[in-house]
N, C-alpha and C. Protein backbone atom coordinates (compact mmCIF):
# COMPACT_ATOMS: atom_id res chain seq x y z
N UNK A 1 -3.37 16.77 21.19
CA UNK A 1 -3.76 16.33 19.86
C UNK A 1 -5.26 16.02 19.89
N UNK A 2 -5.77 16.53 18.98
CA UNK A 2 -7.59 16.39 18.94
C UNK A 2 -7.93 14.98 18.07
N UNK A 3 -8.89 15.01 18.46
CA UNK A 3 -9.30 12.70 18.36
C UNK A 3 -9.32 12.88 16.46
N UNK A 4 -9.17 13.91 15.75
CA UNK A 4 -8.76 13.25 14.25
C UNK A 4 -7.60 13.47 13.93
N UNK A 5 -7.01 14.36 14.43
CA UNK A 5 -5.31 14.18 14.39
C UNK A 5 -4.79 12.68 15.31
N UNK A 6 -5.44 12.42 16.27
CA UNK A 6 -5.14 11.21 16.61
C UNK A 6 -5.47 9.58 15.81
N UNK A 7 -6.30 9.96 15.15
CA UNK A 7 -6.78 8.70 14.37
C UNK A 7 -5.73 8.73 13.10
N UNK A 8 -5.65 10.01 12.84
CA UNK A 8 -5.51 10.02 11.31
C UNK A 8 -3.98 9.62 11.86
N UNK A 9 -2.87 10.04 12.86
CA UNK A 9 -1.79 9.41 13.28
C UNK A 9 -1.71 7.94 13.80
N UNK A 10 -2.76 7.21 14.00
CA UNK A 10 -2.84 6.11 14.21
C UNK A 10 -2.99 5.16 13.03
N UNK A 11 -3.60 5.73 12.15
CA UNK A 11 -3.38 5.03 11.02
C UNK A 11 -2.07 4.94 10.26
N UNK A 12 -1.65 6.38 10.25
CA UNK A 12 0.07 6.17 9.88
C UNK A 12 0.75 5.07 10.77
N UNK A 13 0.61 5.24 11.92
CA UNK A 13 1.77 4.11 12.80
C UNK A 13 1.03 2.67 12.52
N UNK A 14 -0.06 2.29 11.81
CA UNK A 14 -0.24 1.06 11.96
C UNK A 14 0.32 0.71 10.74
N UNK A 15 0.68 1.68 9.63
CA UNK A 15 1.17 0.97 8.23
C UNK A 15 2.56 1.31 8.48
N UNK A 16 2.96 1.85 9.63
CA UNK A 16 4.72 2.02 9.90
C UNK A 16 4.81 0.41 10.54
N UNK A 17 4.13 0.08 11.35
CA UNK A 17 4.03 -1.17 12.10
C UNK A 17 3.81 -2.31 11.23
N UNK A 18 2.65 -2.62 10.65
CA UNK A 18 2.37 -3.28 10.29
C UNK A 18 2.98 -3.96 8.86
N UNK A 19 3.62 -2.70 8.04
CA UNK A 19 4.01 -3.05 6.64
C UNK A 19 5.70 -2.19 6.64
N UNK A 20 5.70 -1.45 7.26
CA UNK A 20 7.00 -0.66 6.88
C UNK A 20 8.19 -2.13 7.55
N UNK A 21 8.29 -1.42 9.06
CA UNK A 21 8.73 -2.31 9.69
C UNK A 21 8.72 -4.08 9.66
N UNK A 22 7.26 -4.93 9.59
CA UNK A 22 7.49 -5.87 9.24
C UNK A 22 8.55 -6.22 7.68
N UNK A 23 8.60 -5.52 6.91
CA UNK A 23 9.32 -5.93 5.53
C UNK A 23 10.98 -5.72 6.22
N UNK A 24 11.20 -4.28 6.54
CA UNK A 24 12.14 -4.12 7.05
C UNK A 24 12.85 -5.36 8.32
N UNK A 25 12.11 -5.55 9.30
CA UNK A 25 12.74 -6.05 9.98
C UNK A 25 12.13 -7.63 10.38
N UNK A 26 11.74 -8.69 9.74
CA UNK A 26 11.51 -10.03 9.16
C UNK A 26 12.06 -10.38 8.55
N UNK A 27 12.03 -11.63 7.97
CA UNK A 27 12.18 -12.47 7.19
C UNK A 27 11.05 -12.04 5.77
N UNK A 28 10.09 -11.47 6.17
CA UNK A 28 8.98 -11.03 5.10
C UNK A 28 9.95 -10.82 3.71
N UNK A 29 10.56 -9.63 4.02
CA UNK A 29 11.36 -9.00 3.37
C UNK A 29 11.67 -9.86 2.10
N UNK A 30 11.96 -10.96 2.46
CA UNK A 30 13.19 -12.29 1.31
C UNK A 30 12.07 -13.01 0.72
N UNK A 31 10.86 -12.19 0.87
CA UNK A 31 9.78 -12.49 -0.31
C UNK A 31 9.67 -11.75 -0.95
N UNK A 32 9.29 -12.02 -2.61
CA UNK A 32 9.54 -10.39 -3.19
C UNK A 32 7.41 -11.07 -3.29
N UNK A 33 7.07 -12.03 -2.86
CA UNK A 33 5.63 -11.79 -3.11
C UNK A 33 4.87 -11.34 -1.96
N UNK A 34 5.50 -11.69 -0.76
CA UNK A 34 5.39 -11.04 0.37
C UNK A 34 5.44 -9.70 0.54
N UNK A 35 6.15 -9.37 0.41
CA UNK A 35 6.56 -7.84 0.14
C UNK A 35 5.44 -6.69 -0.42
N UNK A 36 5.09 -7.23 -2.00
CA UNK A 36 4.64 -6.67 -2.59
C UNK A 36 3.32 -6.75 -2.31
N UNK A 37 3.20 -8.08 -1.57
CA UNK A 37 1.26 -8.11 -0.77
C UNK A 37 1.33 -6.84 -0.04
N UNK A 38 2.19 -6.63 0.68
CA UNK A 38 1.79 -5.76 1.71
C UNK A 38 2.14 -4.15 1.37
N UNK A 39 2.93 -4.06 0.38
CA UNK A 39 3.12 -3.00 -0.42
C UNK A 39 1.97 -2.56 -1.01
N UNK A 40 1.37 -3.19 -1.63
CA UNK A 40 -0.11 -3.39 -2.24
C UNK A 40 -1.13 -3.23 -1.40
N UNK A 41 -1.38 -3.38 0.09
CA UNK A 41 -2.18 -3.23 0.76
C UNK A 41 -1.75 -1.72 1.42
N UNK A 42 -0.83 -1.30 1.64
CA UNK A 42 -0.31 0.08 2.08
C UNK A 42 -1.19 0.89 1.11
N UNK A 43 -0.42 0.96 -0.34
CA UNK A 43 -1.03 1.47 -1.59
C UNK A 43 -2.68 1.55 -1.08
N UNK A 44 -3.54 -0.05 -1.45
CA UNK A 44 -4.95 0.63 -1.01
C UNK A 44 -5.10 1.26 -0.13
N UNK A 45 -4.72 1.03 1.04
CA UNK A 45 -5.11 2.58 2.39
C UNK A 45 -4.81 3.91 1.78
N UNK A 46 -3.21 3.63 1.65
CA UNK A 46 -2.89 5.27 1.51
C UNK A 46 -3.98 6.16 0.47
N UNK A 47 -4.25 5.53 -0.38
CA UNK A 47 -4.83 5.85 -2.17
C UNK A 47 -6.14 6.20 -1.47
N UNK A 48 -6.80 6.04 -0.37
CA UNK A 48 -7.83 6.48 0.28
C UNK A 48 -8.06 8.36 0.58
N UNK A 49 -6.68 8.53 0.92
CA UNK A 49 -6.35 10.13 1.37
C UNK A 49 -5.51 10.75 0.25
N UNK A 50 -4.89 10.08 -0.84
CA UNK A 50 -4.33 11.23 -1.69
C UNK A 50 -5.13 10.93 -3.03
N UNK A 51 -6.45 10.15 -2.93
CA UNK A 51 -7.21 10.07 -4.34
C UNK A 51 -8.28 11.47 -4.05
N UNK A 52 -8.45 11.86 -6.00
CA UNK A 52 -9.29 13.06 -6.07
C UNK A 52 -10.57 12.61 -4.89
N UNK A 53 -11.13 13.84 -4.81
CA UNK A 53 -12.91 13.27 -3.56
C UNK A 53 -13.57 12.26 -5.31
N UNK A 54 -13.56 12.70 -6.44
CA UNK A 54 -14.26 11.73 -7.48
C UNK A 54 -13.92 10.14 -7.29
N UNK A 55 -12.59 10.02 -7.32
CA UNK A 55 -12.10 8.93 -7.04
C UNK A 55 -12.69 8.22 -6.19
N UNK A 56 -12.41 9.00 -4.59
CA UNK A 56 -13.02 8.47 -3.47
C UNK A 56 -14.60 8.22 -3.70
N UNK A 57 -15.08 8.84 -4.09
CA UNK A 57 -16.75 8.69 -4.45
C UNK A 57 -17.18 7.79 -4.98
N UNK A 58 -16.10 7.10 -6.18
CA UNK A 58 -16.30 6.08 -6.93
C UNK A 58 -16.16 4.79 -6.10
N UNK A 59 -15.19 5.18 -5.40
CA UNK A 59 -15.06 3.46 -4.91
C UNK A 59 -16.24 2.92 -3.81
N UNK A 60 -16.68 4.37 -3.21
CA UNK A 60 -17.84 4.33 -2.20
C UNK A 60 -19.13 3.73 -2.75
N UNK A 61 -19.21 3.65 -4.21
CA UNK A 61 -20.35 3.11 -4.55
C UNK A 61 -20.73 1.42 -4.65
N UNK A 62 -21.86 1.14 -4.55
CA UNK A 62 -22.13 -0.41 -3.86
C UNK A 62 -20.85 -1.34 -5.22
N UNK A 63 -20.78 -0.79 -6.11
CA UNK A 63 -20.21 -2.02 -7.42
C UNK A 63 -18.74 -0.90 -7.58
N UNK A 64 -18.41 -0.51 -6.49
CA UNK A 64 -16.86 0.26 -7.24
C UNK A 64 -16.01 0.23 -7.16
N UNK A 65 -15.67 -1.14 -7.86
CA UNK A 65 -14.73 -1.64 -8.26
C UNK A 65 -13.82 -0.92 -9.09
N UNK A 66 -14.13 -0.62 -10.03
CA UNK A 66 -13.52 0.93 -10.96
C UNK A 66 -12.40 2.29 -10.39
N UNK A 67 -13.29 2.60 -8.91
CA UNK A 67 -12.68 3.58 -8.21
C UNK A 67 -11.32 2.93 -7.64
N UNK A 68 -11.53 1.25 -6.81
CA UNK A 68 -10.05 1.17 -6.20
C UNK A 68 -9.08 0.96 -7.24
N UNK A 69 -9.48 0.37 -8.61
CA UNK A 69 -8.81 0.57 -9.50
C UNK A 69 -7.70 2.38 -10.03
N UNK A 70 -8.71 3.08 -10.17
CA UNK A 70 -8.46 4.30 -10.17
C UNK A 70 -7.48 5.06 -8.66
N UNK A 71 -8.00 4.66 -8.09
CA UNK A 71 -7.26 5.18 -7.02
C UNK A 71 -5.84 4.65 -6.59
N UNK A 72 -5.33 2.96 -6.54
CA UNK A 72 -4.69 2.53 -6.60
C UNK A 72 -3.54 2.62 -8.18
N UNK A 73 -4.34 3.05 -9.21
CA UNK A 73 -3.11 3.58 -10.09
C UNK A 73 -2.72 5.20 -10.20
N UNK A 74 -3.89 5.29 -9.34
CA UNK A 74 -3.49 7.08 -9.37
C UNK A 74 -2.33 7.73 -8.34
N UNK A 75 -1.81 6.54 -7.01
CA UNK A 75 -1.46 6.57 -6.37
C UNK A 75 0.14 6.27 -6.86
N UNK A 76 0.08 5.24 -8.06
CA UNK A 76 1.41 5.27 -8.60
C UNK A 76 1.70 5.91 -9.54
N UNK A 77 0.60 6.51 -10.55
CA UNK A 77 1.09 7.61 -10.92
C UNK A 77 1.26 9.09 -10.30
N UNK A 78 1.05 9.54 -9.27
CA UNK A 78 1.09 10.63 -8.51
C UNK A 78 1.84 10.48 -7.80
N UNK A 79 1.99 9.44 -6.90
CA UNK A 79 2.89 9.44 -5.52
C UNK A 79 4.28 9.15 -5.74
N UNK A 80 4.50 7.88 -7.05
CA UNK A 80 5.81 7.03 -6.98
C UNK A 80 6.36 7.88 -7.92
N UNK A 81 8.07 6.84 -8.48
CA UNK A 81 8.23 7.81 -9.58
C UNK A 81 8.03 7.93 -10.91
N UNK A 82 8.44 8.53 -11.74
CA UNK A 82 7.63 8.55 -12.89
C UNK A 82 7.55 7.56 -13.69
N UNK A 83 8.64 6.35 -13.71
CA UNK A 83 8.20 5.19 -14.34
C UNK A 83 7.13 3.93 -13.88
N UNK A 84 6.62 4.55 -12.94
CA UNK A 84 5.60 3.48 -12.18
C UNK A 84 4.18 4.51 -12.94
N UNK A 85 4.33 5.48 -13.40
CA UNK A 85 3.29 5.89 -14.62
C UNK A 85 3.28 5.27 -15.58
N UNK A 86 4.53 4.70 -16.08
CA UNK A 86 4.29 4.16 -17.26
C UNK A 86 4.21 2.54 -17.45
N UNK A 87 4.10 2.47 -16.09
CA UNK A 87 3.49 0.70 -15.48
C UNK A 87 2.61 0.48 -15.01
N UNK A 88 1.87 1.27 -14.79
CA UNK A 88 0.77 1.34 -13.16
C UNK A 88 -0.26 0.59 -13.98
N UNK A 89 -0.46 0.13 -15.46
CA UNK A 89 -1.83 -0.60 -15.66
C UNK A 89 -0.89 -2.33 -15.20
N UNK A 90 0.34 -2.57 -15.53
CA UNK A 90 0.63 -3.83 -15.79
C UNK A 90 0.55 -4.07 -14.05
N UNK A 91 1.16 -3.29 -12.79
CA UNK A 91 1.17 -3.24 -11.30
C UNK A 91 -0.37 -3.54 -10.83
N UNK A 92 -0.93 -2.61 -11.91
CA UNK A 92 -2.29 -2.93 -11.30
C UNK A 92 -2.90 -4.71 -11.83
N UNK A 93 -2.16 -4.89 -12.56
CA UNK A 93 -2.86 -6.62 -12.67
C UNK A 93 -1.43 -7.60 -12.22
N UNK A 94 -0.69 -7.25 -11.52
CA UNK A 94 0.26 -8.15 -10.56
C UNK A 94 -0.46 -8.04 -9.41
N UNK A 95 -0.83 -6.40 -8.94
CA UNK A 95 -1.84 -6.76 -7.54
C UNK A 95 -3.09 -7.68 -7.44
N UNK A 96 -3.71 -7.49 -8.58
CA UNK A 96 -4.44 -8.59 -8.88
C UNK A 96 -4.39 -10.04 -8.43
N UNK A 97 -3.44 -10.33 -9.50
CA UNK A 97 -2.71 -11.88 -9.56
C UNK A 97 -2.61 -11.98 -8.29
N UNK A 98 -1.67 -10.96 -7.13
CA UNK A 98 -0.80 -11.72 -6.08
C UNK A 98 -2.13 -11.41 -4.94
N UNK A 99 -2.99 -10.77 -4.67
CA UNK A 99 -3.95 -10.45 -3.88
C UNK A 99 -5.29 -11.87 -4.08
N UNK A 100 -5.52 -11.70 -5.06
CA UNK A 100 -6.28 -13.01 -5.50
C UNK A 100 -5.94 -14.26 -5.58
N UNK A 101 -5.08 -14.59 -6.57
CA UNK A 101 -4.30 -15.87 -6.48
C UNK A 101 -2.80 -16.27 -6.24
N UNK A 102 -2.45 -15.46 -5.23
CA UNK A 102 -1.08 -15.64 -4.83
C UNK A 102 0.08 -15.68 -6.02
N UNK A 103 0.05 -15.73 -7.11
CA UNK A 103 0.60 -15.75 -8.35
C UNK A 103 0.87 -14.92 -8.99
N UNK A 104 2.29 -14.11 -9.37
CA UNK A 104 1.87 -13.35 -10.24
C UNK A 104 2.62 -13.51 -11.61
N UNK A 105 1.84 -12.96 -12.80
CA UNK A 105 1.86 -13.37 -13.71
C UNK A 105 2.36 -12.50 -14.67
N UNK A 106 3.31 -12.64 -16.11
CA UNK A 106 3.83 -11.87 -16.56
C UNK A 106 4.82 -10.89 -16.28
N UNK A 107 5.55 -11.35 -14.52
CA UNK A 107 6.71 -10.55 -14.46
C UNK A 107 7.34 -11.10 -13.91
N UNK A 108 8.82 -10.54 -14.17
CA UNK A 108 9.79 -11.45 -13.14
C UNK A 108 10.39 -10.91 -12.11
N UNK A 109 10.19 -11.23 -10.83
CA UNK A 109 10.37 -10.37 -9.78
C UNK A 109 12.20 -11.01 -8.84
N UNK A 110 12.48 -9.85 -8.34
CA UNK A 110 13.57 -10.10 -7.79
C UNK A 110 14.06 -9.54 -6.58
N UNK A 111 14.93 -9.56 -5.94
CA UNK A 111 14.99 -8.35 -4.80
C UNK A 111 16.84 -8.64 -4.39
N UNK A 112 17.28 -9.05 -5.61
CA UNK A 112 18.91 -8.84 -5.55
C UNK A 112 19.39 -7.01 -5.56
N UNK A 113 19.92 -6.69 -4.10
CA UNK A 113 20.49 -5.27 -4.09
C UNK A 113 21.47 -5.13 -5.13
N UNK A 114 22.00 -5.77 -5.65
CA UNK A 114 23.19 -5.70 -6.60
C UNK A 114 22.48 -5.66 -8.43
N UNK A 115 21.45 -5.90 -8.68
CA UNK A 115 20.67 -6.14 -10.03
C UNK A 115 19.73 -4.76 -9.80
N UNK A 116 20.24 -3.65 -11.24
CA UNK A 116 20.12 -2.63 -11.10
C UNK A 116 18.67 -2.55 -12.15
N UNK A 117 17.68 -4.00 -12.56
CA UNK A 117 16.90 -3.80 -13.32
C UNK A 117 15.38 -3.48 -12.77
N UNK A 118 14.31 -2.59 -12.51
CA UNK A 118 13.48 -2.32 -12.25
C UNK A 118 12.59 -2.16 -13.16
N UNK A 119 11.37 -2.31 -13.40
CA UNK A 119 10.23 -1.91 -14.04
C UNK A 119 10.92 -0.89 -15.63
N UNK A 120 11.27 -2.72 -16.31
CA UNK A 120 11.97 -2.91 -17.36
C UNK A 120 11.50 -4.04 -18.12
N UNK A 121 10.93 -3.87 -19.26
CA UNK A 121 10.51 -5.02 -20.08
C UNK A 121 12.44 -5.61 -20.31
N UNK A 122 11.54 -7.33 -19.88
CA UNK A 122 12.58 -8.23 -20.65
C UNK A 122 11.62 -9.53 -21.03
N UNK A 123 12.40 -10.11 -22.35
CA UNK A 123 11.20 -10.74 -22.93
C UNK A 123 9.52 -10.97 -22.64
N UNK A 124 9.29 -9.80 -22.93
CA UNK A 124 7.89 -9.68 -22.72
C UNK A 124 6.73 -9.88 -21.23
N UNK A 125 8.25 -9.79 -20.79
CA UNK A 125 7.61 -9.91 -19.31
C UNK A 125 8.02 -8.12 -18.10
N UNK A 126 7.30 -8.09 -17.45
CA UNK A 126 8.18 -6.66 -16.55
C UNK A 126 9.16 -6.99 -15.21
N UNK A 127 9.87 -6.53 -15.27
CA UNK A 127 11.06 -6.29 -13.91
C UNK A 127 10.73 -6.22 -13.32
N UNK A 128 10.24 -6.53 -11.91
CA UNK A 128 10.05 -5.87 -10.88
C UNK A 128 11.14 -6.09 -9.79
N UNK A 129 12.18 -5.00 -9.23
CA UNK A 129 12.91 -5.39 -8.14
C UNK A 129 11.77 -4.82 -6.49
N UNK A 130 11.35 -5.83 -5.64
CA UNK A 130 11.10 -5.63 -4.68
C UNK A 130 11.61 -4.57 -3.79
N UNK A 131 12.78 -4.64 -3.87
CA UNK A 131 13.29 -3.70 -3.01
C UNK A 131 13.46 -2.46 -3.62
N UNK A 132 13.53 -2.36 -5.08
CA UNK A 132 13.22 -0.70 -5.23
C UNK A 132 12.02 -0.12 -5.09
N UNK A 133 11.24 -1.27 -5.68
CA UNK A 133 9.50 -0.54 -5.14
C UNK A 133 9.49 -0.27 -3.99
N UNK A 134 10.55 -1.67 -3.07
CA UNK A 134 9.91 -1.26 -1.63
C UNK A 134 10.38 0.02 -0.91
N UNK A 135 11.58 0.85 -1.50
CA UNK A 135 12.36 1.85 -1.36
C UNK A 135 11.57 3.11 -1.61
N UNK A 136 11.03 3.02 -3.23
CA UNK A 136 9.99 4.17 -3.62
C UNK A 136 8.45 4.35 -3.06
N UNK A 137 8.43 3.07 -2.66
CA UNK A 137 6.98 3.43 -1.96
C UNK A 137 7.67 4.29 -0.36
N UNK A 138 8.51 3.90 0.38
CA UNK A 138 8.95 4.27 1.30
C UNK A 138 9.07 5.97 1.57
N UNK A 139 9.63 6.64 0.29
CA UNK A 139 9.50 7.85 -0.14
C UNK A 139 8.38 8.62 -0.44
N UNK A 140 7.43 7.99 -0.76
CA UNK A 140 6.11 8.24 -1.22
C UNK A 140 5.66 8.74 0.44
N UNK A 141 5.52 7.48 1.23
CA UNK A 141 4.97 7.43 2.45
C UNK A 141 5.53 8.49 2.92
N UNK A 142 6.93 8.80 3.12
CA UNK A 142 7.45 9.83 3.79
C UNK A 142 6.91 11.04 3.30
N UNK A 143 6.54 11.33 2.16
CA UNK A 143 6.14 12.63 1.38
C UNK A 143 4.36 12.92 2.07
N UNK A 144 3.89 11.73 2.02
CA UNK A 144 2.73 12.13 2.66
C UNK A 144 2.62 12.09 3.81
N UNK A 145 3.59 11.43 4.85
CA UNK A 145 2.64 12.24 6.05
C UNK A 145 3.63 13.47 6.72
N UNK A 146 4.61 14.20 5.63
CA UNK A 146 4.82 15.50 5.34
C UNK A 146 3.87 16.25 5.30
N UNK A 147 3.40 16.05 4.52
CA UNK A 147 2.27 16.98 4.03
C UNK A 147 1.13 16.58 5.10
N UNK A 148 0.70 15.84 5.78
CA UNK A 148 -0.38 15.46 6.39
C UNK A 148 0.40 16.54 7.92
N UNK A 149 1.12 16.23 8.40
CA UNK A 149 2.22 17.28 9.53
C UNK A 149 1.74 18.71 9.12
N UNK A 150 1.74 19.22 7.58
CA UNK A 150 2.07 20.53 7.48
C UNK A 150 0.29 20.63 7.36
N UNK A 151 -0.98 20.02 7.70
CA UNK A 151 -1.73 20.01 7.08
C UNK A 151 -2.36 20.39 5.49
N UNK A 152 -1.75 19.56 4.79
CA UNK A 152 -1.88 19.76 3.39
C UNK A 152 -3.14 19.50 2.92
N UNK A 153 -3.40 19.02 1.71
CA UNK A 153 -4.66 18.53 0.95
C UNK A 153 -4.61 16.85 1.62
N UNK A 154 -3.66 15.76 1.72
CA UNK A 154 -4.11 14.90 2.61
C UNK A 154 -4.47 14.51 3.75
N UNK A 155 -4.22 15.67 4.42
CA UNK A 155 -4.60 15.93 5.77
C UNK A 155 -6.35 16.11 6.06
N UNK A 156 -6.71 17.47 4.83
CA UNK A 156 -7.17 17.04 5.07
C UNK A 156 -8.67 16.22 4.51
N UNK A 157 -8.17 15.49 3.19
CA UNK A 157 -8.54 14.21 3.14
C UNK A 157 -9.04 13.41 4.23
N UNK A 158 -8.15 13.08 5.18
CA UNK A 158 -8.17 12.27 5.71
C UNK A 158 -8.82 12.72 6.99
N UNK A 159 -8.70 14.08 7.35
CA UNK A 159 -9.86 14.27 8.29
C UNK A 159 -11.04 13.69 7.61
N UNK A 160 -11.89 13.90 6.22
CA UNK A 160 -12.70 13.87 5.54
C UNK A 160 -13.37 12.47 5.78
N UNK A 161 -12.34 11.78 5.57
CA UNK A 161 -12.88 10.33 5.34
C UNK A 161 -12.47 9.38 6.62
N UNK A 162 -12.06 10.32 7.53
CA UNK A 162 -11.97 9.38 8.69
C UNK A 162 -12.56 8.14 8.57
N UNK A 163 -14.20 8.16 9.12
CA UNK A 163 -14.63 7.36 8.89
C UNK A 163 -15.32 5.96 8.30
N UNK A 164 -14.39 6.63 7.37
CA UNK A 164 -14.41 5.33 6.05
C UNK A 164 -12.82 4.23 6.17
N UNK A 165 -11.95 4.54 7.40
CA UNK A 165 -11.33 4.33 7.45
C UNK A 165 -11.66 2.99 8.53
N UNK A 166 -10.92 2.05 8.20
CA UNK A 166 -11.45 0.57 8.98
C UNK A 166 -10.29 0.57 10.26
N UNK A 167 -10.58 1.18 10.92
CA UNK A 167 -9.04 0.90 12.42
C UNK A 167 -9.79 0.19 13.18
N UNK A 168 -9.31 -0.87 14.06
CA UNK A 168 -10.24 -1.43 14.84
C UNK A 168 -8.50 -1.51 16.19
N UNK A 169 -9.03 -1.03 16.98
CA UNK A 169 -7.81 -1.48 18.60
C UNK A 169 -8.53 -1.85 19.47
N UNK A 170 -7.97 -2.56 20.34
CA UNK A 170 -8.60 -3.08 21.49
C UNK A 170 -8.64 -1.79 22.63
N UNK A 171 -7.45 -1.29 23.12
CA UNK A 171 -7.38 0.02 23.82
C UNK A 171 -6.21 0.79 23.11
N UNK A 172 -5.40 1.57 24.39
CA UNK A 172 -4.50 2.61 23.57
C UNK A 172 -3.42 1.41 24.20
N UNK A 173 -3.24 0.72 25.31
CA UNK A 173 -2.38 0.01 25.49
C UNK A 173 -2.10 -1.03 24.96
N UNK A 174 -2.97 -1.68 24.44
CA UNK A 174 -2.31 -2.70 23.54
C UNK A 174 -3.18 -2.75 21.98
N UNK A 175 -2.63 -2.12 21.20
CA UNK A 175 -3.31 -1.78 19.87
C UNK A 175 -3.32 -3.62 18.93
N UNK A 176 -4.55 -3.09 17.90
CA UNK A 176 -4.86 -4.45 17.52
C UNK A 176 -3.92 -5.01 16.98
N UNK A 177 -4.01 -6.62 16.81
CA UNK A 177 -2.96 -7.87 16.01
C UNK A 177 -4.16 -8.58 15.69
N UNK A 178 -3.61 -8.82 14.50
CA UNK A 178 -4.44 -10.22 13.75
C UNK A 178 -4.47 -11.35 14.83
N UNK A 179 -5.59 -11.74 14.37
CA UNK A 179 -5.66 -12.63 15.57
C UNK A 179 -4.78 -13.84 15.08
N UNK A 180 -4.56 -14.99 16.41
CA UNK A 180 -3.31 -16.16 15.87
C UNK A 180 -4.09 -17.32 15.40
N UNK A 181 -5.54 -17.16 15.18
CA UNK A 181 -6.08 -18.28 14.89
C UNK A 181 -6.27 -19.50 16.44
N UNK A 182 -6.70 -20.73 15.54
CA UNK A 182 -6.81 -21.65 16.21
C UNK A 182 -5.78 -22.09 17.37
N UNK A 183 -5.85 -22.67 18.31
CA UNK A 183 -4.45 -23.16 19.15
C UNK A 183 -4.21 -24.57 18.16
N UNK A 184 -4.85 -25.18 17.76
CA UNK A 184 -4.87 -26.79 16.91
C UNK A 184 -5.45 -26.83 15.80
N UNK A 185 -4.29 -27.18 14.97
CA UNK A 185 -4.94 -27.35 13.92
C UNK A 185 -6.12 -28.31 13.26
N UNK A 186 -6.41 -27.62 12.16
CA UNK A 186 -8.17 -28.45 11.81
C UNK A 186 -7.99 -29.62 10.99
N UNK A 187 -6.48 -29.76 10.93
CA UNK A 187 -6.27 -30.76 9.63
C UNK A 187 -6.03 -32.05 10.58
């Protein structure tokens, strides 16, 4: 494997690691705000390799703010399914809310397997079941690094922008972790 097929696979296994698996196999999971943080942070990476090069261009600029906007709803209207088109402005200001102020606002979120309501106005607020997003994004992911395997148009994207890509590891044997912080606390 040549060092951008290796990167560009290293970035897949760190959002299999880092976001697939942690939701899946944690406690994370039995947050639907938890969840959707990191759902939301998948989204910005991925939206890096399946946004138009305009897109990508936009966000590259010193104030472009506009582009991750664009890219992050272009990602749910393109990637997810078709009713996350006809949500992706209200998703895009829950990522907001829950990325910024831990809060999110104007929807009511849930992650009961048995409550069949998803990205569904009820009194003026939107549905969100965690676990179906977290299901359809899951599909999404699988679709692209399909196409990234068969070398598609995200492939190669993502050769493209390698380097705009933030990976940081220590070696190949022990790949990076957030660090644990302090040993004592400051309080």
């Amino acid at each position: 494997m040549n060092e951008e097929a290796t990167k560009i696979d290293r970035f897949l296994c760190f959002i299999e690691q880092r976001i697939i698996e942690r939701i899946e196999g944690t406690d994370i999971g039995e947050s639907c705000t938890a969840t959707l943080l990191l759902i939301f942070a998948a989204i910005d990476s991925l939206s890096k390799i399946t946004c138009s090069d305009r897109e990508f261009e936009e966000y590259k600029k010193p104030n472009g703010k506009r582009g991750n906007r664009h890219r992050f709803t272009g990602f749910l209207g393109n990637m997810m399914p078709q009713e996350y088109e006809n949500h992706k402005q209200e998703i895009w200001n829950l990522r907001n809310d829950i990325v910024h102020t831990g809060i999110g606002t104007k929807v009511i979120l849930s992650k009961n397997d048995l409550d069949t309501r998803h990205l569904e106005e009820a009194n003026g607020h939107l549905w969100i079941n965690t676990r179906q997003f977290f299901n359809d994004f899951i599909e999404a992911f699988h679709r692209i690094k399909k196409d990234i395997r068969n070398k598609g148009s995200f492939y190669q994207n993502a050769r493209n922008r390698l380097n705009d890509f933030n990976i940081i590891s220590i070696d190949d044997e022990d790949p990076a972790t957030p660090s644990p912080g302090p040993d004592d606390s400051v309080f």
